[in-house]
N, C-alpha and C. Protein backbone atom coordinates (compact mmCIF):
# COMPACT_ATOMS: atom_id res chain seq x y z
N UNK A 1 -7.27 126.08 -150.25
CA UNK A 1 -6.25 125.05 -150.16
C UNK A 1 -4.92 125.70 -149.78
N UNK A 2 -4.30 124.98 -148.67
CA UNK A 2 -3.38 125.99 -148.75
C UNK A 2 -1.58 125.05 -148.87
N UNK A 3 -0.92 125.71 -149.19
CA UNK A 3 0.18 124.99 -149.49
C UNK A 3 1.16 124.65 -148.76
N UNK A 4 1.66 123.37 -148.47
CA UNK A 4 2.43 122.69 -147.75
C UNK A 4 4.11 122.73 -148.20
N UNK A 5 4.76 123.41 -147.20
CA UNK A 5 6.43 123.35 -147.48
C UNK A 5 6.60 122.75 -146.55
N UNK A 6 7.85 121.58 -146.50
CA UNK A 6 8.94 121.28 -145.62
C UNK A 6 9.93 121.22 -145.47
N UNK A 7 10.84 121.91 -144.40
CA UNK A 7 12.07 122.21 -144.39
C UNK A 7 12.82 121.19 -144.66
N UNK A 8 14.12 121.31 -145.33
CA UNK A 8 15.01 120.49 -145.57
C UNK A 8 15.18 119.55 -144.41
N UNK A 9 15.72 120.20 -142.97
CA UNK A 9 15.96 119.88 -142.10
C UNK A 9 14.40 118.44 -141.42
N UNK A 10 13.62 118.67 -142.05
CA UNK A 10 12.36 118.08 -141.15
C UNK A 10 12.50 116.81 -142.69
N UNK A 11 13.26 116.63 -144.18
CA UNK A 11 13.04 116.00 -145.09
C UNK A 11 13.85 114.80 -144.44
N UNK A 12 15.54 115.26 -143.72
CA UNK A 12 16.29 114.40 -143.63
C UNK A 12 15.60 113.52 -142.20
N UNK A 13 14.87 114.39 -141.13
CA UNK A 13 14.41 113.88 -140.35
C UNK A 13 13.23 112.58 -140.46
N UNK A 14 12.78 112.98 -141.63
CA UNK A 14 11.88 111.80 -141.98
C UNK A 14 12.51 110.31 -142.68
N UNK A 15 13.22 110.69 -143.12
CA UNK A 15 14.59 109.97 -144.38
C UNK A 15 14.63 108.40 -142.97
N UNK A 16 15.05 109.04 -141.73
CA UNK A 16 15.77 108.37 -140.67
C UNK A 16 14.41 107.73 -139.93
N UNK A 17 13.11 107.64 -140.12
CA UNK A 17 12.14 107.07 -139.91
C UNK A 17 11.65 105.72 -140.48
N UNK A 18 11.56 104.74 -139.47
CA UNK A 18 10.69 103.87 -140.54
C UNK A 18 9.45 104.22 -141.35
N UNK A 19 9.77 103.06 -142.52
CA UNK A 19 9.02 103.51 -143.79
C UNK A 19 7.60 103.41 -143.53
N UNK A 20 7.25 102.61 -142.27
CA UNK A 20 5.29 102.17 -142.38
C UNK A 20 5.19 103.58 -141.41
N UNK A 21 6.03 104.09 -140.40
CA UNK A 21 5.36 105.38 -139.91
C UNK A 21 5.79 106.85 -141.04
N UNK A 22 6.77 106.43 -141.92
CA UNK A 22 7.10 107.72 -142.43
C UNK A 22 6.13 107.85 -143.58
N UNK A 23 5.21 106.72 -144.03
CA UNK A 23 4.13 107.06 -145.04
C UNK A 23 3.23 107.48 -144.13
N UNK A 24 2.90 107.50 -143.03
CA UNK A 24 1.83 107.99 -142.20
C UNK A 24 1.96 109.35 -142.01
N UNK A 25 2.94 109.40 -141.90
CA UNK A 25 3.62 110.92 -141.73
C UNK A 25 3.11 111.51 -142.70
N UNK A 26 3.83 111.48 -143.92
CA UNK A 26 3.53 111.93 -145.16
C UNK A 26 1.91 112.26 -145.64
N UNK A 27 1.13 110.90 -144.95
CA UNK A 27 -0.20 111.33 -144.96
C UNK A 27 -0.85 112.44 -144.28
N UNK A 28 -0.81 112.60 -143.48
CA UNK A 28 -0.79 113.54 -142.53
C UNK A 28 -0.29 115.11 -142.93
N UNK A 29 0.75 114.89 -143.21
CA UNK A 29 1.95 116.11 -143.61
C UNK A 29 0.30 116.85 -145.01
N UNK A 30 0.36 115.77 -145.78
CA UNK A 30 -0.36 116.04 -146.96
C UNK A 30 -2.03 116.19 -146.75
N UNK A 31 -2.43 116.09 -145.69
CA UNK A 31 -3.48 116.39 -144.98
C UNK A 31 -4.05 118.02 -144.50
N UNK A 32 -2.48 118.13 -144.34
CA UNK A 32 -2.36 119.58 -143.76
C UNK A 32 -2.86 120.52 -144.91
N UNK A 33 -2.77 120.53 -146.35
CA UNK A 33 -3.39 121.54 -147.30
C UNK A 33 -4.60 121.58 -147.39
N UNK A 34 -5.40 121.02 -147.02
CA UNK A 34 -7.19 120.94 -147.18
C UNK A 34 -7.82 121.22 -145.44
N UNK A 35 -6.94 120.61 -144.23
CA UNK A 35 -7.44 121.65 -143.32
C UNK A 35 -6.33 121.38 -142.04
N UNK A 36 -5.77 122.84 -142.27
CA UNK A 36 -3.97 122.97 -141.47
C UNK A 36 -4.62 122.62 -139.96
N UNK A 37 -5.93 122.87 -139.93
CA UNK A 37 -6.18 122.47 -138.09
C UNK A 37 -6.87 121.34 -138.11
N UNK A 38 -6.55 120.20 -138.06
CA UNK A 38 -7.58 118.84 -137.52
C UNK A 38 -7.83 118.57 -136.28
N UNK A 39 -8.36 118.33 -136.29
CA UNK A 39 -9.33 117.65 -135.23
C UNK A 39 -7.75 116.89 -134.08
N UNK A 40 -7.19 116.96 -133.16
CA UNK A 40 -6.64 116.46 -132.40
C UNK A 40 -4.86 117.32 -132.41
N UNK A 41 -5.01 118.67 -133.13
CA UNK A 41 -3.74 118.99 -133.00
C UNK A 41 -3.51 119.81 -132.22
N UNK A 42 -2.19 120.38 -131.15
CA UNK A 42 -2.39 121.12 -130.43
C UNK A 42 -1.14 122.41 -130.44
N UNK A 43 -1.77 123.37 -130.14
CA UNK A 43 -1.08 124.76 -130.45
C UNK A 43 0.07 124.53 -129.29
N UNK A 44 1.34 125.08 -129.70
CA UNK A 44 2.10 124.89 -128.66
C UNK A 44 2.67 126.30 -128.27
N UNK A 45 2.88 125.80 -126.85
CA UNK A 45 2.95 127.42 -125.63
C UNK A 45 4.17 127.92 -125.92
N UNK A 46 3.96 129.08 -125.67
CA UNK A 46 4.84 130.31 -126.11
C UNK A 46 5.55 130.54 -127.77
N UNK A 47 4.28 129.96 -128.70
CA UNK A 47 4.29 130.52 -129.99
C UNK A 47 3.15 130.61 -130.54
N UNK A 48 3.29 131.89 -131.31
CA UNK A 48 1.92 132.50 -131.83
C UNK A 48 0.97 131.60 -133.25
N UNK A 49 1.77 130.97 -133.99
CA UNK A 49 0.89 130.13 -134.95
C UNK A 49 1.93 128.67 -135.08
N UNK A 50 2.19 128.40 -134.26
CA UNK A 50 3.16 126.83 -133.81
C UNK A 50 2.06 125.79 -133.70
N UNK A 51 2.14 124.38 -134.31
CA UNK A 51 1.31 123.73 -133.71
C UNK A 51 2.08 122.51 -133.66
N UNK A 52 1.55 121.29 -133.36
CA UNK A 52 2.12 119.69 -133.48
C UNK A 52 0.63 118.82 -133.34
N UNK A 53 1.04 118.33 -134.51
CA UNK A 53 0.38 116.91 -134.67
C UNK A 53 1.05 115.43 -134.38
N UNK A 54 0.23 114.59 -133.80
CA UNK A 54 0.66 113.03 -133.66
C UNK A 54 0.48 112.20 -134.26
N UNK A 55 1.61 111.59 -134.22
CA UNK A 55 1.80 110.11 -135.49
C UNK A 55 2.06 109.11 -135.39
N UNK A 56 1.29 108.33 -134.25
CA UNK A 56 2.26 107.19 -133.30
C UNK A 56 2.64 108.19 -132.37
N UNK A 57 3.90 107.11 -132.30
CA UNK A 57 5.00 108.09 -131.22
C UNK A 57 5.75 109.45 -132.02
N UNK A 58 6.02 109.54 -133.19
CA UNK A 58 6.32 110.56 -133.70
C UNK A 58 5.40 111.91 -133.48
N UNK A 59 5.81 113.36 -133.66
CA UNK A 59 5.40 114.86 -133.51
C UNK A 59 5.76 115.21 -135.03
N UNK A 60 4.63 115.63 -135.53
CA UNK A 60 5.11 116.59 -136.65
C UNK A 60 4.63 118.13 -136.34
N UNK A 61 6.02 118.79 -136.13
CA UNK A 61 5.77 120.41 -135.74
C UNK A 61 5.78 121.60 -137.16
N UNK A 62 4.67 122.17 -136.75
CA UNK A 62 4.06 123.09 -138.08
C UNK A 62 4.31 124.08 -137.89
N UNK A 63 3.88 125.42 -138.79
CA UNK A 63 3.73 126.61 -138.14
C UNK A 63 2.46 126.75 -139.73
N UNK A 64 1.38 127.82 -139.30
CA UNK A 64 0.68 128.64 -140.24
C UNK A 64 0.35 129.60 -140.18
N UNK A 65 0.49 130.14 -141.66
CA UNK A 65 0.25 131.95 -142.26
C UNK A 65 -0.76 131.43 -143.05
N UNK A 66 -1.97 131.76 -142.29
CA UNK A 66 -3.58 131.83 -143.12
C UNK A 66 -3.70 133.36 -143.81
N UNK A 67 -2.60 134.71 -143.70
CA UNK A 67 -2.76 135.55 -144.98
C UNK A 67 -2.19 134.72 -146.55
N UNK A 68 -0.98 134.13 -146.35
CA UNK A 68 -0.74 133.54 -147.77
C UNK A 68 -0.77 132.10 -147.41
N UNK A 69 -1.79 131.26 -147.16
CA UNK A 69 -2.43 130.09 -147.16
C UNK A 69 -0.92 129.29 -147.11
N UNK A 70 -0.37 129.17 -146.05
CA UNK A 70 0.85 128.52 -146.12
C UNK A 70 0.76 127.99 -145.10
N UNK A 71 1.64 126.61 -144.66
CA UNK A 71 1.94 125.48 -143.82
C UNK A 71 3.28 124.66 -144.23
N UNK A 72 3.83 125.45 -143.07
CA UNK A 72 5.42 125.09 -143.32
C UNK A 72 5.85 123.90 -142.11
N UNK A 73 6.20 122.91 -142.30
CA UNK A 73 6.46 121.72 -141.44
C UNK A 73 8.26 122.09 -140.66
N UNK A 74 8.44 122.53 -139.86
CA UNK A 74 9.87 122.23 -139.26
C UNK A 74 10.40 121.06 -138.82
N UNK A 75 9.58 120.42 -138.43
CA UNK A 75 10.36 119.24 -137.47
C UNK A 75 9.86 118.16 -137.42
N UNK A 76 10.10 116.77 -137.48
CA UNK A 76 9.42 115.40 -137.80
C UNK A 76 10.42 114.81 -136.54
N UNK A 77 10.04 114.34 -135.34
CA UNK A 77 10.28 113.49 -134.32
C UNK A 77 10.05 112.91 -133.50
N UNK A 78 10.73 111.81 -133.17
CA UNK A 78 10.16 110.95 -131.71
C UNK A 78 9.65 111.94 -130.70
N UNK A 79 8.49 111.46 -130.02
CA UNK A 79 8.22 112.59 -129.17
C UNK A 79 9.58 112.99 -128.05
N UNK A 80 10.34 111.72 -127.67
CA UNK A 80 11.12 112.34 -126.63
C UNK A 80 12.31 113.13 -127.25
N UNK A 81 12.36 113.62 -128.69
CA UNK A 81 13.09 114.61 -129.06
C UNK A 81 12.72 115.94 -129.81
N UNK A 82 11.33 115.70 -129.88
CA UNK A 82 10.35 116.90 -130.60
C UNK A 82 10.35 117.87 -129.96
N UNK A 83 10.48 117.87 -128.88
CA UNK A 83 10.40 119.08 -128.18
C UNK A 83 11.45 120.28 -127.93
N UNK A 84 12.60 119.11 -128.15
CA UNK A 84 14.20 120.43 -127.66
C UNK A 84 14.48 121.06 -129.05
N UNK A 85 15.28 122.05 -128.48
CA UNK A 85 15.73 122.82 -129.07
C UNK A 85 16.86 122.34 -129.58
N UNK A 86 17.37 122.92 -130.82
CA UNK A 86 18.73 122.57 -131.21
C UNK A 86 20.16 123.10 -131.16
């Protein structure tokens, strides 16, 4: 099992979501400790353990350390802002 953190920054991002996609989220998010790779998520280019999952139109962007069973969430967004940088 491995354990799920999310950044502050990805808490307030969800805060600003509606509530019927931000429980989906959350499902999902909480999905991630029993198996960090499901079935439809995809590794993203030019990072070594980066991934994103879909939620609707929302991206929830991950990263995982399978030495200390960890899954740290950075970023919760519309896809047309999931992607930039800040």
């Amino acid at each position: 099992m491995y354990k799920v953190i999310i950044k502050k920054s990805a808490i307030r991002e969800l805060e600003n979501i509606t509530k019927v996609f931000r429980l989906k989220i959350i499902q999902k998010i909480d999905d991630l400790a029993s198996d960090p790779r499901p079935q439809g998520i995809r590794k993203l280019e030019n990072s070594l353990n980066s991934y994103r999952i879909r939620v609707g139109s929302y991206r929830v962007i991950y990263t995982i350390e399978d030495q200390n069973l960890l899954v740290e969430v950075i970023k919760v967004a519309d896809r047309k802002d999931a992607y930039r940088s800040k």
